[in-house]
PDB file of N, CA and C in Angstrom:
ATOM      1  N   UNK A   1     176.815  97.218 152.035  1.00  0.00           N
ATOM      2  CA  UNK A   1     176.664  96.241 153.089  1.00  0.00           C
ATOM      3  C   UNK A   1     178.026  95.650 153.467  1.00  0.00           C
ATOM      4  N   UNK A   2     178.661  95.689 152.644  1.00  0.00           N
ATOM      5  CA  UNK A   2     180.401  95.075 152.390  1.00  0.00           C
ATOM      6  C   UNK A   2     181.238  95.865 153.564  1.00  0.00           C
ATOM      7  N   UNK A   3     180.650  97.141 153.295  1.00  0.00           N
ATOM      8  CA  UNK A   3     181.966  98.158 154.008  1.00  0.00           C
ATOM      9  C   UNK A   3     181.196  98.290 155.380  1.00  0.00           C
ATOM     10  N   UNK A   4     180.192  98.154 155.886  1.00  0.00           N
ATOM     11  CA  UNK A   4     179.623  97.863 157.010  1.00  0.00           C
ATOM     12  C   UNK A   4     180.106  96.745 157.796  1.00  0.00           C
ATOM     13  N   UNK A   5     179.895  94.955 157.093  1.00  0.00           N
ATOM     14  CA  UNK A   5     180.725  94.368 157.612  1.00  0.00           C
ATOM     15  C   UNK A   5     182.211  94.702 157.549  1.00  0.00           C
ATOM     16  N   UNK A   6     182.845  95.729 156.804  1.00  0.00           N
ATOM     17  CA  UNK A   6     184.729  95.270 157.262  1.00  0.00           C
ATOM     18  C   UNK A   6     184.654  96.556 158.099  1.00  0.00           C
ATOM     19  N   UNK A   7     183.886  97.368 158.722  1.00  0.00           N
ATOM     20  CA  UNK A   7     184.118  98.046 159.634  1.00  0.00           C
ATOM     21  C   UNK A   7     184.068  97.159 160.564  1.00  0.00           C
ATOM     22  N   UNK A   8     183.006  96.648 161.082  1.00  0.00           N
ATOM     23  CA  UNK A   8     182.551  95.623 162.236  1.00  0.00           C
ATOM     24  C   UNK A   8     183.407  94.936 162.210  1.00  0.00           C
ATOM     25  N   UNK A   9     184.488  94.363 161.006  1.00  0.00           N
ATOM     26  CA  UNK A   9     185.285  93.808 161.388  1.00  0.00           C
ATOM     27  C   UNK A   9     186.624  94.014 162.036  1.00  0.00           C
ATOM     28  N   UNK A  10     186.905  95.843 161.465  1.00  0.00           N
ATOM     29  CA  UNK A  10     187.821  95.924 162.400  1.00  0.00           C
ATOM     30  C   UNK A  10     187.949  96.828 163.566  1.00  0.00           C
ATOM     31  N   UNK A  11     186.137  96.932 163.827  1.00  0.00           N
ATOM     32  CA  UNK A  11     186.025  98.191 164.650  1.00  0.00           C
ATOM     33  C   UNK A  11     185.616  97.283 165.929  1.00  0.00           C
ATOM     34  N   UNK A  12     185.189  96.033 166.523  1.00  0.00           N
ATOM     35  CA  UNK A  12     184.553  95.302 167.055  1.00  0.00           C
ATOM     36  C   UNK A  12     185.973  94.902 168.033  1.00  0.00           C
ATOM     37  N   UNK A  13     187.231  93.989 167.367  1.00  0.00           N
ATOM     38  CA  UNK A  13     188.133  93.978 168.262  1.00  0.00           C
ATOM     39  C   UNK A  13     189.330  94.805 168.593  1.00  0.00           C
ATOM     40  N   UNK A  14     189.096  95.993 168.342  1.00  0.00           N
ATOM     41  CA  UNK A  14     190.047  97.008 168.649  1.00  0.00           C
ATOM     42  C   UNK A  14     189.365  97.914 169.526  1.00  0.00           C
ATOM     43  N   UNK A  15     187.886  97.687 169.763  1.00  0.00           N
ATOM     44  CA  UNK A  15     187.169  98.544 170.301  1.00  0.00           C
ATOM     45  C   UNK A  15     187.030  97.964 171.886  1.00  0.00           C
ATOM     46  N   UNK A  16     187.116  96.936 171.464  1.00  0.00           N
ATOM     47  CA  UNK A  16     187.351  95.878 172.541  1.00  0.00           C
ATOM     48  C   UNK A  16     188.439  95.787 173.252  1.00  0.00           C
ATOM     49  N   UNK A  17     189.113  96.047 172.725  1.00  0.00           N
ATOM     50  CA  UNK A  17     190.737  95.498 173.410  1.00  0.00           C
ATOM     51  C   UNK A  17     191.175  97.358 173.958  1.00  0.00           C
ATOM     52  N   UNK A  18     190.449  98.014 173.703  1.00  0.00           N
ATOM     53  CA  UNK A  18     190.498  99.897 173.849  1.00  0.00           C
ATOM     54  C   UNK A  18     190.060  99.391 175.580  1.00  0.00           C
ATOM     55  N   UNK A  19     188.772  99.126 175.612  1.00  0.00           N
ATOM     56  CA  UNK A  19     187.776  98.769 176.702  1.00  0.00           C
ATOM     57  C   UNK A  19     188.527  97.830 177.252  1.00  0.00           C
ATOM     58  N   UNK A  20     189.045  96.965 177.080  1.00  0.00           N
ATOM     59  CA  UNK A  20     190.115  95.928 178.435  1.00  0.00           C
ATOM     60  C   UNK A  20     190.790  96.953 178.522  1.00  0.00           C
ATOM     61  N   UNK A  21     191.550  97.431 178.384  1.00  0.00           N
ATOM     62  CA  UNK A  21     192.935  98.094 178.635  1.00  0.00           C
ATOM     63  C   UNK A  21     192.146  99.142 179.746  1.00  0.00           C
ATOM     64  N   UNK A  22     191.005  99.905 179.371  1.00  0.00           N
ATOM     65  CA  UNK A  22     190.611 100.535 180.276  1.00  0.00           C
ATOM     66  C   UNK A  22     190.207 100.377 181.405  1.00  0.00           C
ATOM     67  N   UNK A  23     189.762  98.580 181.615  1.00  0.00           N
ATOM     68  CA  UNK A  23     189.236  98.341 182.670  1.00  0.00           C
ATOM     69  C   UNK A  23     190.501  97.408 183.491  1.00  0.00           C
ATOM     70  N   UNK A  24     191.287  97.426 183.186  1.00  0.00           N
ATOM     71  CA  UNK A  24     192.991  97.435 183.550  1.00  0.00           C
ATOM     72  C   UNK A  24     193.251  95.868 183.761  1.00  0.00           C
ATOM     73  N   UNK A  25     192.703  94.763 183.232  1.00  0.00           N
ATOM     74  CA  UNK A  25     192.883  93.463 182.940  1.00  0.00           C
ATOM     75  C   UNK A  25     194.092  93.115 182.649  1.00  0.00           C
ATOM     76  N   UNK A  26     194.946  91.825 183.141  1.00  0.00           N
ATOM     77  CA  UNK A  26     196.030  91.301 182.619  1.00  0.00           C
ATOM     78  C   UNK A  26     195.956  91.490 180.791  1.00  0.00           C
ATOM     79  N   UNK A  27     197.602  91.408 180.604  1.00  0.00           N
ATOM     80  CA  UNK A  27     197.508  90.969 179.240  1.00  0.00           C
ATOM     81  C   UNK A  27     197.197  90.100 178.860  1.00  0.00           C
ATOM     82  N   UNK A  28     197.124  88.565 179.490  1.00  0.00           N
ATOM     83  CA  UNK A  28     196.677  87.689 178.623  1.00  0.00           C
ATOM     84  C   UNK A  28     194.873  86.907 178.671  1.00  0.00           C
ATOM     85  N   UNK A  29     194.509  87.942 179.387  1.00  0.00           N
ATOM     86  CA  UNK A  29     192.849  88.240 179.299  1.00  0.00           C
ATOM     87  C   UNK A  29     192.320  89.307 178.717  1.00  0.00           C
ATOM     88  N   UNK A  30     193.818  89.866 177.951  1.00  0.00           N
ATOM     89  CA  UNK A  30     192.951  91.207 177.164  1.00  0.00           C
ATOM     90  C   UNK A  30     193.253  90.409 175.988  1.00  0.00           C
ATOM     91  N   UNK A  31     194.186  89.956 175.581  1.00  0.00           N
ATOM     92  CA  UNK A  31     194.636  89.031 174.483  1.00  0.00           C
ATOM     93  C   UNK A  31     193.340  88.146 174.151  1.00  0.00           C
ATOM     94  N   UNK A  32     192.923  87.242 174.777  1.00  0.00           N
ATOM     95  CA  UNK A  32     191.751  86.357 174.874  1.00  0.00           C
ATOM     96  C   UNK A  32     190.514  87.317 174.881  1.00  0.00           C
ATOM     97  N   UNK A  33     190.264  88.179 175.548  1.00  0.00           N
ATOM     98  CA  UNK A  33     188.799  88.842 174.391  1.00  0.00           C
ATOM     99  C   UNK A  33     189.112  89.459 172.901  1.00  0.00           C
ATOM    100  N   UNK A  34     190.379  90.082 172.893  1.00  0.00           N
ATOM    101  CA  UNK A  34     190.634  90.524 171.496  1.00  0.00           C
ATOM    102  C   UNK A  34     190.404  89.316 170.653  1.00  0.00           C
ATOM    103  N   UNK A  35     190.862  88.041 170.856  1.00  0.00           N
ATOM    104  CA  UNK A  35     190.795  87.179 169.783  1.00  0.00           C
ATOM    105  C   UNK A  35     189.321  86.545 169.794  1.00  0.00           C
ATOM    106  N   UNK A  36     188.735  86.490 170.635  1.00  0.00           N
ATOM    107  CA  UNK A  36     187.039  86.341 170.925  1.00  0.00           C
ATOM    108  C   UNK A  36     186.317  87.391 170.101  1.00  0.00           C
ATOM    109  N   UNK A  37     186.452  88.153 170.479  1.00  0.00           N
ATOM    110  CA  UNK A  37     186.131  89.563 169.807  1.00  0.00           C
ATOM    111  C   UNK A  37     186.358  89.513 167.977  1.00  0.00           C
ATOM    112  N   UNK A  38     187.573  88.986 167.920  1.00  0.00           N
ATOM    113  CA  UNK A  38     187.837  88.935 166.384  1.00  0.00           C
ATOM    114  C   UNK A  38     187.046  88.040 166.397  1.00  0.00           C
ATOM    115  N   UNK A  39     187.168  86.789 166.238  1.00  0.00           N
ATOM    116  CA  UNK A  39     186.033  85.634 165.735  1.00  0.00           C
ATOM    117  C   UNK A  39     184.566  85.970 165.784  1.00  0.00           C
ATOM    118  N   UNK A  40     183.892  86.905 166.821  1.00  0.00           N
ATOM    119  CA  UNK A  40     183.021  87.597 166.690  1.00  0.00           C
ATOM    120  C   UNK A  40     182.645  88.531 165.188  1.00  0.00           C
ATOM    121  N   UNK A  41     183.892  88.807 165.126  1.00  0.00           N
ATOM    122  CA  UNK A  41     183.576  89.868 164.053  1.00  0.00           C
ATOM    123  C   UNK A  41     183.929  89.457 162.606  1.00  0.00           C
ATOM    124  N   UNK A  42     184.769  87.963 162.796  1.00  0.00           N
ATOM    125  CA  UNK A  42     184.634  87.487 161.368  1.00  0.00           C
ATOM    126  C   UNK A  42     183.848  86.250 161.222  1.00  0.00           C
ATOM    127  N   UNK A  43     182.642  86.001 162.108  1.00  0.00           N
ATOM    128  CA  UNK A  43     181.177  85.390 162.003  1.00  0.00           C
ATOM    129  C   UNK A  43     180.423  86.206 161.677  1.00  0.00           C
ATOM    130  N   UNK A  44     180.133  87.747 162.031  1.00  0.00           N
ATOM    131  CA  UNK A  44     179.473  88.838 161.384  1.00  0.00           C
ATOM    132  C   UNK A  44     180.007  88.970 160.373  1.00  0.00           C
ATOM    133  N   UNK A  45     181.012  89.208 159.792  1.00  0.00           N
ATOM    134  CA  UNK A  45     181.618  89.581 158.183  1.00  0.00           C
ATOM    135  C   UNK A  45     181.092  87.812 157.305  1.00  0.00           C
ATOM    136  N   UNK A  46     181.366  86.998 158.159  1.00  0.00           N
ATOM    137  CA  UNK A  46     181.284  86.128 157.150  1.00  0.00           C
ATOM    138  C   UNK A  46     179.472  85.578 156.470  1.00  0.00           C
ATOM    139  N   UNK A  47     178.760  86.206 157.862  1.00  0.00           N
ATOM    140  CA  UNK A  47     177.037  85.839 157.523  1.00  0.00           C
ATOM    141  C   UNK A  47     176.550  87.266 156.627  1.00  0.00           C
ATOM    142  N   UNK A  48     177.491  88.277 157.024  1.00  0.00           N
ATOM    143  CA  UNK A  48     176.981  89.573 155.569  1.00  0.00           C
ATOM    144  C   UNK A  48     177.203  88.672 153.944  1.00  0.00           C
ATOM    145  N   UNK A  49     178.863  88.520 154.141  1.00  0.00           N
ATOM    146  CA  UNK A  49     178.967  87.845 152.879  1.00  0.00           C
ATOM    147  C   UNK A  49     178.278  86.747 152.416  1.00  0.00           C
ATOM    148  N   UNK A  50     177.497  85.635 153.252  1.00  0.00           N
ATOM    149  CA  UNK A  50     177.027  84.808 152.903  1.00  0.00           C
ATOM    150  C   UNK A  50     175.808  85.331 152.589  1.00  0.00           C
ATOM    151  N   UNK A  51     175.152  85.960 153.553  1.00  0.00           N
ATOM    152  CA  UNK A  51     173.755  86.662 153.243  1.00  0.00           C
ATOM    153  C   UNK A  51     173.804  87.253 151.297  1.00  0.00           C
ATOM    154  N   UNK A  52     174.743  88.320 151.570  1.00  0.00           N
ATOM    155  CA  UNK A  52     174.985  88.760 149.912  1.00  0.00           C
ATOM    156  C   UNK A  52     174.878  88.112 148.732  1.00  0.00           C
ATOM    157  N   UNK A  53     175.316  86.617 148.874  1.00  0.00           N
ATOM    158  CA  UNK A  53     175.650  86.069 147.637  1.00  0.00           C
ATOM    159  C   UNK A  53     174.909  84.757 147.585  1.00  0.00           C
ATOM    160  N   UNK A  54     173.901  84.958 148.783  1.00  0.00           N
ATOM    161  CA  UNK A  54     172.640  83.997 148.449  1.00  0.00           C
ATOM    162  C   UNK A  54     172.122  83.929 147.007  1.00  0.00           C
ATOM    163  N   UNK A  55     171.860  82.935 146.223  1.00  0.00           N
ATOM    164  CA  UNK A  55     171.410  82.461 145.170  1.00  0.00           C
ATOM    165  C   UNK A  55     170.052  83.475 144.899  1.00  0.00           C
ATOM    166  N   UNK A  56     168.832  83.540 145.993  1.00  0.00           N
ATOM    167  CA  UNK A  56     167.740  84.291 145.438  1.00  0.00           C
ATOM    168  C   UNK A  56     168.071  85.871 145.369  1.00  0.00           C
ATOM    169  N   UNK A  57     169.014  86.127 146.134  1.00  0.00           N
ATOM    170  CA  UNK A  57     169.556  87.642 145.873  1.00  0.00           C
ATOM    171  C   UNK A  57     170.675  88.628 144.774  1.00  0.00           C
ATOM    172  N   UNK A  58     170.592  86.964 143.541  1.00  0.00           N
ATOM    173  CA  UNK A  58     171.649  87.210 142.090  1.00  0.00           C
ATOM    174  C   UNK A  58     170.408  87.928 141.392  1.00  0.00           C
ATOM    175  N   UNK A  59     171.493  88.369 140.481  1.00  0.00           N
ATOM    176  CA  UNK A  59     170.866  89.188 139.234  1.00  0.00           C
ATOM    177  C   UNK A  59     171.399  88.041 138.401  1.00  0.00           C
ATOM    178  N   UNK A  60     170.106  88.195 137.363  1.00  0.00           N
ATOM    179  CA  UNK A  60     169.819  87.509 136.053  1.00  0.00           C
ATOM    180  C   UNK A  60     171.042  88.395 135.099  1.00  0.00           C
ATOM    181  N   UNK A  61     171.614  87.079 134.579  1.00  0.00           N
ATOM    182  CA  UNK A  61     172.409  87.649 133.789  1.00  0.00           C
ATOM    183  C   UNK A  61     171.782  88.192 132.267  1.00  0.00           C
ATOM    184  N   UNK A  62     171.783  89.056 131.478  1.00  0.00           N
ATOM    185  CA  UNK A  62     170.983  88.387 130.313  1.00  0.00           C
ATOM    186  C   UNK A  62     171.640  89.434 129.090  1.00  0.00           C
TER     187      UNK A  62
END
């Protein structure tokens, strides 16, 4: 689930900023979705990790 979110994390704003460039936008509106785009993708990385290490989803130590 880990390596799913750090793809998304770095496949989301590079994939993005691929797609401005293609649709031939200034630089500093391709700049501003790339960094949109990142925060996008480290709110998805950060609700995997939180999801993961939810309390009812530990193993019993024993």
């Amino acid at each position: 689930m880990k390596l799913i979110s750090d793809a998304c994390r770095l496949i989301i704003p590079c994939g993005g900023l691929y797609l401005v460039a293609q649709s031939g936008l200034p630089f500093v509106q391709s700049t501003l979705v790339y960094a949109l785009l990142g925060l996008a993708a480290n709110c998805i990385y950060l609700g995997v990790i939180w999801y993961s290490v939810a309390p009812v989803r530990q193993r019993v130590l024993a």
